[in-house]
PDB file of N, CA and C in Angstrom:
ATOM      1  N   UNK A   1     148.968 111.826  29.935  1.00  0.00           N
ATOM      2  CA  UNK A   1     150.289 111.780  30.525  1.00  0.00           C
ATOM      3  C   UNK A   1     151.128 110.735  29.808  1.00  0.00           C
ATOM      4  N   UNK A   2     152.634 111.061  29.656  1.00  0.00           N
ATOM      5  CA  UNK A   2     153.394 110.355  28.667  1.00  0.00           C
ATOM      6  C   UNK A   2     153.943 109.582  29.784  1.00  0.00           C
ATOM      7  N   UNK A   3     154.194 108.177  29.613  1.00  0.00           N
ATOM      8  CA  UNK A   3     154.865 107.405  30.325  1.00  0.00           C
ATOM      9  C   UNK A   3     156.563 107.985  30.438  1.00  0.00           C
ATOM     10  N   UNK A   4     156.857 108.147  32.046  1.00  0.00           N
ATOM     11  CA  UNK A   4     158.328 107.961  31.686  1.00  0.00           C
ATOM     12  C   UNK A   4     158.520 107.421  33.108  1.00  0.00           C
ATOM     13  N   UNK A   5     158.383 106.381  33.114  1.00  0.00           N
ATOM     14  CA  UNK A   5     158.806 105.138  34.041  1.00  0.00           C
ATOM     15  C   UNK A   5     158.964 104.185  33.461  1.00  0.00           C
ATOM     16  N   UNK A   6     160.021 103.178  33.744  1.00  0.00           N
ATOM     17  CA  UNK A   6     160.638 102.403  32.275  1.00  0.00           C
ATOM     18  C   UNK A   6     160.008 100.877  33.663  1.00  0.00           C
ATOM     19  N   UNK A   7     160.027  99.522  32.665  1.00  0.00           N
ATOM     20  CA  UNK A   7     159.294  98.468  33.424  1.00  0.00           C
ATOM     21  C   UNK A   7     159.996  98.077  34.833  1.00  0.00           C
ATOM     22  N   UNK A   8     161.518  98.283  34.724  1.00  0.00           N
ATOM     23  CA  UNK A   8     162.234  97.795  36.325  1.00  0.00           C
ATOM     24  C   UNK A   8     161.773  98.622  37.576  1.00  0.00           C
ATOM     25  N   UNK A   9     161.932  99.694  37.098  1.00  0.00           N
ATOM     26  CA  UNK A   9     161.176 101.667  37.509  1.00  0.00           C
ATOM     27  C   UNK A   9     160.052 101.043  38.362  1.00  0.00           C
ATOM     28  N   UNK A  10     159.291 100.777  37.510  1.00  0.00           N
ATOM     29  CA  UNK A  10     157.760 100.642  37.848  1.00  0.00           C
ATOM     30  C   UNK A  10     157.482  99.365  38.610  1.00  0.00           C
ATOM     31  N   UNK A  11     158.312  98.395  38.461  1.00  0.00           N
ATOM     32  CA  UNK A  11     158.399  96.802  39.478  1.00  0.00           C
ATOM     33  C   UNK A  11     158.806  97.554  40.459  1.00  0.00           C
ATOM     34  N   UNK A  12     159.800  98.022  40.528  1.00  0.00           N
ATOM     35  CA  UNK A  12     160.519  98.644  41.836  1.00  0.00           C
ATOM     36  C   UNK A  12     159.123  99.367  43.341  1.00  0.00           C
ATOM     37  N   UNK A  13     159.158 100.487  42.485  1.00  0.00           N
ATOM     38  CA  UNK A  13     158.079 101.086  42.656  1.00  0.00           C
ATOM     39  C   UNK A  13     156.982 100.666  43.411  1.00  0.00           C
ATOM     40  N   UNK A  14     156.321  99.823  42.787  1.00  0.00           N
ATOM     41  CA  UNK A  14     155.326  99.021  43.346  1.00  0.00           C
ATOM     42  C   UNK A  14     155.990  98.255  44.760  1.00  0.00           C
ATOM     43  N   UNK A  15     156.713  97.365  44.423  1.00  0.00           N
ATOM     44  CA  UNK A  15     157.389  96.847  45.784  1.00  0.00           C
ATOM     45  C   UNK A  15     157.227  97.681  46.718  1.00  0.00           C
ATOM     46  N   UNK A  16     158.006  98.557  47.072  1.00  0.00           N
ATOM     47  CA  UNK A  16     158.612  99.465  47.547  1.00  0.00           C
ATOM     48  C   UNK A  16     157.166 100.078  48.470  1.00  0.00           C
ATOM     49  N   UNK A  17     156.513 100.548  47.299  1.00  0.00           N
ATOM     50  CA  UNK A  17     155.388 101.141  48.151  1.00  0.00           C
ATOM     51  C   UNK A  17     154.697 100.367  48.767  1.00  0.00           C
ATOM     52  N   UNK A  18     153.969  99.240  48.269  1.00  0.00           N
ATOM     53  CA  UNK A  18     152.986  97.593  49.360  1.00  0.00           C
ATOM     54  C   UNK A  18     153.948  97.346  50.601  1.00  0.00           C
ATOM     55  N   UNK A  19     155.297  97.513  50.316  1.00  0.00           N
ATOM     56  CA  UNK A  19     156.054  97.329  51.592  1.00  0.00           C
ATOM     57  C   UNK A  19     156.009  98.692  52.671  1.00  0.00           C
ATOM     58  N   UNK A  20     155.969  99.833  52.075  1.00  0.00           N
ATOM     59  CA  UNK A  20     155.717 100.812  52.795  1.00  0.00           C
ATOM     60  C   UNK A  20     154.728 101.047  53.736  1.00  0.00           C
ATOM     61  N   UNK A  21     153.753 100.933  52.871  1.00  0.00           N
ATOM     62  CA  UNK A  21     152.433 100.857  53.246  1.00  0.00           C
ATOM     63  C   UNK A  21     151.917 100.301  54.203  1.00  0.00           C
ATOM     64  N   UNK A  22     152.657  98.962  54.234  1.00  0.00           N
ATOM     65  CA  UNK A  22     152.454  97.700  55.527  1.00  0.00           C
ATOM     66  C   UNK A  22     153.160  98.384  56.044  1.00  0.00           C
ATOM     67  N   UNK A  23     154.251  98.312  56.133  1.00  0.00           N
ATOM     68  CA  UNK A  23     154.868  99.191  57.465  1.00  0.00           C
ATOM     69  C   UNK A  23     154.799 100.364  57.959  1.00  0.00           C
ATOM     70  N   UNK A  24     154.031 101.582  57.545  1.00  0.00           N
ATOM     71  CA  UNK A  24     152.841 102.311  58.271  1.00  0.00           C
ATOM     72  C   UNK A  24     152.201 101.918  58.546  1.00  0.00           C
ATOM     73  N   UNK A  25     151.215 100.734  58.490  1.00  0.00           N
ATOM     74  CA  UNK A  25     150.152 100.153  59.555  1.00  0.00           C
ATOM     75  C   UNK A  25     150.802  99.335  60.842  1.00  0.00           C
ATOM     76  N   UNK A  26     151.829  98.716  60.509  1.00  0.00           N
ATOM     77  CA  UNK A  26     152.432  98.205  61.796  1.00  0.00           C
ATOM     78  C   UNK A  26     153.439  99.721  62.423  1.00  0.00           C
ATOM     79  N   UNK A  27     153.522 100.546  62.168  1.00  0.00           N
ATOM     80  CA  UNK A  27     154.740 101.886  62.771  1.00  0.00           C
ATOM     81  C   UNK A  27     153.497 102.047  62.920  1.00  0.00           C
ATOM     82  N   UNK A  28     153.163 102.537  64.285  1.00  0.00           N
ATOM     83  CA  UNK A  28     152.338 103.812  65.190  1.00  0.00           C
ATOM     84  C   UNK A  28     153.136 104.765  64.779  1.00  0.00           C
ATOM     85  N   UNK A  29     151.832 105.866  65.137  1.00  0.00           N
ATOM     86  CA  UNK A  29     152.523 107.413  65.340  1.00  0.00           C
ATOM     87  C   UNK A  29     152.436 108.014  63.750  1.00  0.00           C
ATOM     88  N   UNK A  30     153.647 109.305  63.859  1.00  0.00           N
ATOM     89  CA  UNK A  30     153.668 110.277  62.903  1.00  0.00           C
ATOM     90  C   UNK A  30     154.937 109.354  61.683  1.00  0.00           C
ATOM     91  N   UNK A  31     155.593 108.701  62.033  1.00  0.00           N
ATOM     92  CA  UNK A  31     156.400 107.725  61.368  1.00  0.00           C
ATOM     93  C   UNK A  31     155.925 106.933  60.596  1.00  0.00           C
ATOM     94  N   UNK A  32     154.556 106.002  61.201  1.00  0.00           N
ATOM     95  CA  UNK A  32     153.913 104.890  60.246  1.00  0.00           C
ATOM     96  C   UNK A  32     153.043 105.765  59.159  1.00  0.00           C
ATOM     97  N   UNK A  33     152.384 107.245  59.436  1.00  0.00           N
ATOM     98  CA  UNK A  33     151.304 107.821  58.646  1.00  0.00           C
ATOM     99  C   UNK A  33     152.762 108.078  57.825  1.00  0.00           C
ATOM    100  N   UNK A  34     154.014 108.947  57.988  1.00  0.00           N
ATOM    101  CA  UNK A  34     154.098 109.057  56.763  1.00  0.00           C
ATOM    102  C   UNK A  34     154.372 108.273  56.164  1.00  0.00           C
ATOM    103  N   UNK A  35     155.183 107.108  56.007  1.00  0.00           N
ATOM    104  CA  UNK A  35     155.439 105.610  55.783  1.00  0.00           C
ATOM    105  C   UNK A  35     154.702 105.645  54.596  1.00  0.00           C
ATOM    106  N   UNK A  36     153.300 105.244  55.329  1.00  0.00           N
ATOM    107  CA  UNK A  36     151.961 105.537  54.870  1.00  0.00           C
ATOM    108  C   UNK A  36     151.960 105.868  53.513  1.00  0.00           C
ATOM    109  N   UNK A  37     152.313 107.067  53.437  1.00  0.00           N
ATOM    110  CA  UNK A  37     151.816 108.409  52.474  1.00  0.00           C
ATOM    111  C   UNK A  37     153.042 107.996  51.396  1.00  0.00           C
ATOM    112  N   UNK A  38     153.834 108.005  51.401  1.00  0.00           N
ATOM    113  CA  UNK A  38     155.058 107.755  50.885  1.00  0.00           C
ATOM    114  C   UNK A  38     154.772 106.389  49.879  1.00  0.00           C
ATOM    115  N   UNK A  39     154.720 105.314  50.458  1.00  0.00           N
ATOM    116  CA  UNK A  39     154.155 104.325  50.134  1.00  0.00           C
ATOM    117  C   UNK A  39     152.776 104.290  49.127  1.00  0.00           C
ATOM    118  N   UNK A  40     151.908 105.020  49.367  1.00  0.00           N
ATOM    119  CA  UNK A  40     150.891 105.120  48.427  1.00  0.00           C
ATOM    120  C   UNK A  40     151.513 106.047  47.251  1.00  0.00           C
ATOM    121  N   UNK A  41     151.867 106.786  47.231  1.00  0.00           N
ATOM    122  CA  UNK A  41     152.820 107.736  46.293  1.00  0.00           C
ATOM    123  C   UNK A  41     153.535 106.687  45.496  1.00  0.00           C
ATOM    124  N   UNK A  42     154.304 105.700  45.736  1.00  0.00           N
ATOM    125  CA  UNK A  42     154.964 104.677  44.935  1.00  0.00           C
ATOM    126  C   UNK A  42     154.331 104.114  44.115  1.00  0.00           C
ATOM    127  N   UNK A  43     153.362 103.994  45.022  1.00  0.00           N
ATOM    128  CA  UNK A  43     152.410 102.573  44.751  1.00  0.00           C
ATOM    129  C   UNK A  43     151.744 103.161  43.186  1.00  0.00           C
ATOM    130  N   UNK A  44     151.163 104.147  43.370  1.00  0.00           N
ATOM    131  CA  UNK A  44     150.293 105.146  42.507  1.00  0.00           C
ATOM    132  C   UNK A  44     151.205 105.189  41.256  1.00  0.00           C
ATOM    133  N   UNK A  45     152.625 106.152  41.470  1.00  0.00           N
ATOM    134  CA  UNK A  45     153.200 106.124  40.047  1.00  0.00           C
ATOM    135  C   UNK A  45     153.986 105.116  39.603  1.00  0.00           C
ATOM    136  N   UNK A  46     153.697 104.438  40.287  1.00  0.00           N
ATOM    137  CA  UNK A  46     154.470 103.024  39.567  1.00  0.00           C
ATOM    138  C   UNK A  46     153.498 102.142  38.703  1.00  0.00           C
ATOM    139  N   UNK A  47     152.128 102.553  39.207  1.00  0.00           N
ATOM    140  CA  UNK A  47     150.889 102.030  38.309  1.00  0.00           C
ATOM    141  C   UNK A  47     150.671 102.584  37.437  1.00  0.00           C
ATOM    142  N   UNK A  48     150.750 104.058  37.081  1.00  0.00           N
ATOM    143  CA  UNK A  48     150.156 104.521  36.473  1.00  0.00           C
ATOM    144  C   UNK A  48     151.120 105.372  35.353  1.00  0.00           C
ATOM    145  N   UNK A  49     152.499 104.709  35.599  1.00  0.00           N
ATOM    146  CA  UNK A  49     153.628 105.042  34.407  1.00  0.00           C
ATOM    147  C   UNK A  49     154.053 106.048  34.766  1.00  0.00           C
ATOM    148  N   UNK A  50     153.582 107.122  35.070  1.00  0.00           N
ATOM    149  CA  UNK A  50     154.408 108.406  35.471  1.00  0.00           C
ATOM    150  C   UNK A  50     154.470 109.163  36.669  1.00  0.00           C
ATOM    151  N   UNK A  51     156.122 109.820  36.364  1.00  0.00           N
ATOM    152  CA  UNK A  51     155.985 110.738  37.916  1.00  0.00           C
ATOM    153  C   UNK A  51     156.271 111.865  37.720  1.00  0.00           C
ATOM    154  N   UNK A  52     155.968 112.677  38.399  1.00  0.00           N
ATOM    155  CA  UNK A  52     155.542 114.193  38.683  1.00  0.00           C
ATOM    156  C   UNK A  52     156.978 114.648  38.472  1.00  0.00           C
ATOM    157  N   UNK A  53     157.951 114.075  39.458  1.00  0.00           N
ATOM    158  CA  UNK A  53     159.054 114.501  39.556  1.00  0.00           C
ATOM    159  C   UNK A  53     159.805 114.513  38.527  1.00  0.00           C
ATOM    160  N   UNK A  54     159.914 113.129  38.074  1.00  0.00           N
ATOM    161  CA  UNK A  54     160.880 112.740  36.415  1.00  0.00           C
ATOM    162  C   UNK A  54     160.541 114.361  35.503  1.00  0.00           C
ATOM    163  N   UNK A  55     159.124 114.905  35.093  1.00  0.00           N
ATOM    164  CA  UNK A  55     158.571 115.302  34.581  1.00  0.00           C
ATOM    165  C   UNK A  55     159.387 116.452  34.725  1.00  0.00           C
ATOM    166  N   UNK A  56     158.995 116.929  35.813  1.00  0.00           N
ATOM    167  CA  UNK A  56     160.134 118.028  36.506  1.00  0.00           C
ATOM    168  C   UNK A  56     161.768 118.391  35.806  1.00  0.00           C
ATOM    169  N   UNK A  57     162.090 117.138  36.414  1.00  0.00           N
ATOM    170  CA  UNK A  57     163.626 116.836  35.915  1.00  0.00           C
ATOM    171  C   UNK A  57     163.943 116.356  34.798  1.00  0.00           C
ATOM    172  N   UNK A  58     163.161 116.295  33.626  1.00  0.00           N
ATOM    173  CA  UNK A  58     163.339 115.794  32.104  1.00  0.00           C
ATOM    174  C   UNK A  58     163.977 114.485  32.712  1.00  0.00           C
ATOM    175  N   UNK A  59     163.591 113.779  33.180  1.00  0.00           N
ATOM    176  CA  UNK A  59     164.014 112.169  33.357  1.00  0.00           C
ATOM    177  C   UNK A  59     163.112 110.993  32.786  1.00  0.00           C
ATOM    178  N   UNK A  60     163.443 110.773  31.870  1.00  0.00           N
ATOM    179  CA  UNK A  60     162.405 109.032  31.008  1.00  0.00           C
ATOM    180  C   UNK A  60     163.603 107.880  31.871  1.00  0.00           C
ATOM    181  N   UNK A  61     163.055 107.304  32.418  1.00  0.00           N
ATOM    182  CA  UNK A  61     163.407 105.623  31.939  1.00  0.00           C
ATOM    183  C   UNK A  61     162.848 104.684  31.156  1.00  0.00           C
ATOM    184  N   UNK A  62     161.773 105.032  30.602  1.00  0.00           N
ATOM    185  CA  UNK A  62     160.641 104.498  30.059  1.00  0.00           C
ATOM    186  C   UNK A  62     161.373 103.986  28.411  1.00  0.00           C
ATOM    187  N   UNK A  63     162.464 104.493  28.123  1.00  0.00           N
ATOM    188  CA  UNK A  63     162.888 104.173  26.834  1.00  0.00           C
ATOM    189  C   UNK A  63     161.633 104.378  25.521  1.00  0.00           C
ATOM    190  N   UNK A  64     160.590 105.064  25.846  1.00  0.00           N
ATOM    191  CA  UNK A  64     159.938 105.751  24.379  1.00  0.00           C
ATOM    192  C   UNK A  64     160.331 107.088  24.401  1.00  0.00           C
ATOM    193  N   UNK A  65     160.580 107.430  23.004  1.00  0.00           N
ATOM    194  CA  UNK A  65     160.498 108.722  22.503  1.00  0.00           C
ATOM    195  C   UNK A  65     159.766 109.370  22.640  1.00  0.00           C
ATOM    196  N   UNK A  66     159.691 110.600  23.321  1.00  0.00           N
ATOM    197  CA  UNK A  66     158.642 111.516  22.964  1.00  0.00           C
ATOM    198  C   UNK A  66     158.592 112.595  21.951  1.00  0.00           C
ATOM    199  N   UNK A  67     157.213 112.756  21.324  1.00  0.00           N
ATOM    200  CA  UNK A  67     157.540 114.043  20.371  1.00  0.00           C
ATOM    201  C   UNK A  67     156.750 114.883  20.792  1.00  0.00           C
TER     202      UNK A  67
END
């Protein structure tokens, strides 16, 4: 998989989801699971450089070229 999450992307990302995440364990109910889910989803492509979606939508922030 080609990176196209650029480094702010991927800080973001991460935040975003550890904060999520905690706040599905403190949200009870169908609200905190998806929280939850959402949150691990961040968490994941923000680690691992790419997202499904960008991919989708020809979107790099990642600033490399691909050939």
């Amino acid at each position: 998989m080609a990176c196209n999450i650029g480094k702010a992307d991927r800080i973001l990302r991460v935040v975003f989801g550890i904060a999520l995440i905690v706040a599905g364990f403190i949200i009870s109910g169908t609200t905190g699971i998806i929280m939850g889910i959402v949150g691990l989803v961040l968490l994941i492509t923000g680690l691992i450089g790419n997202c499904p979606a960008y991919s989708l939508f020809h979107i790099n922030t990642c600033g490399i070229k691909r050939t």
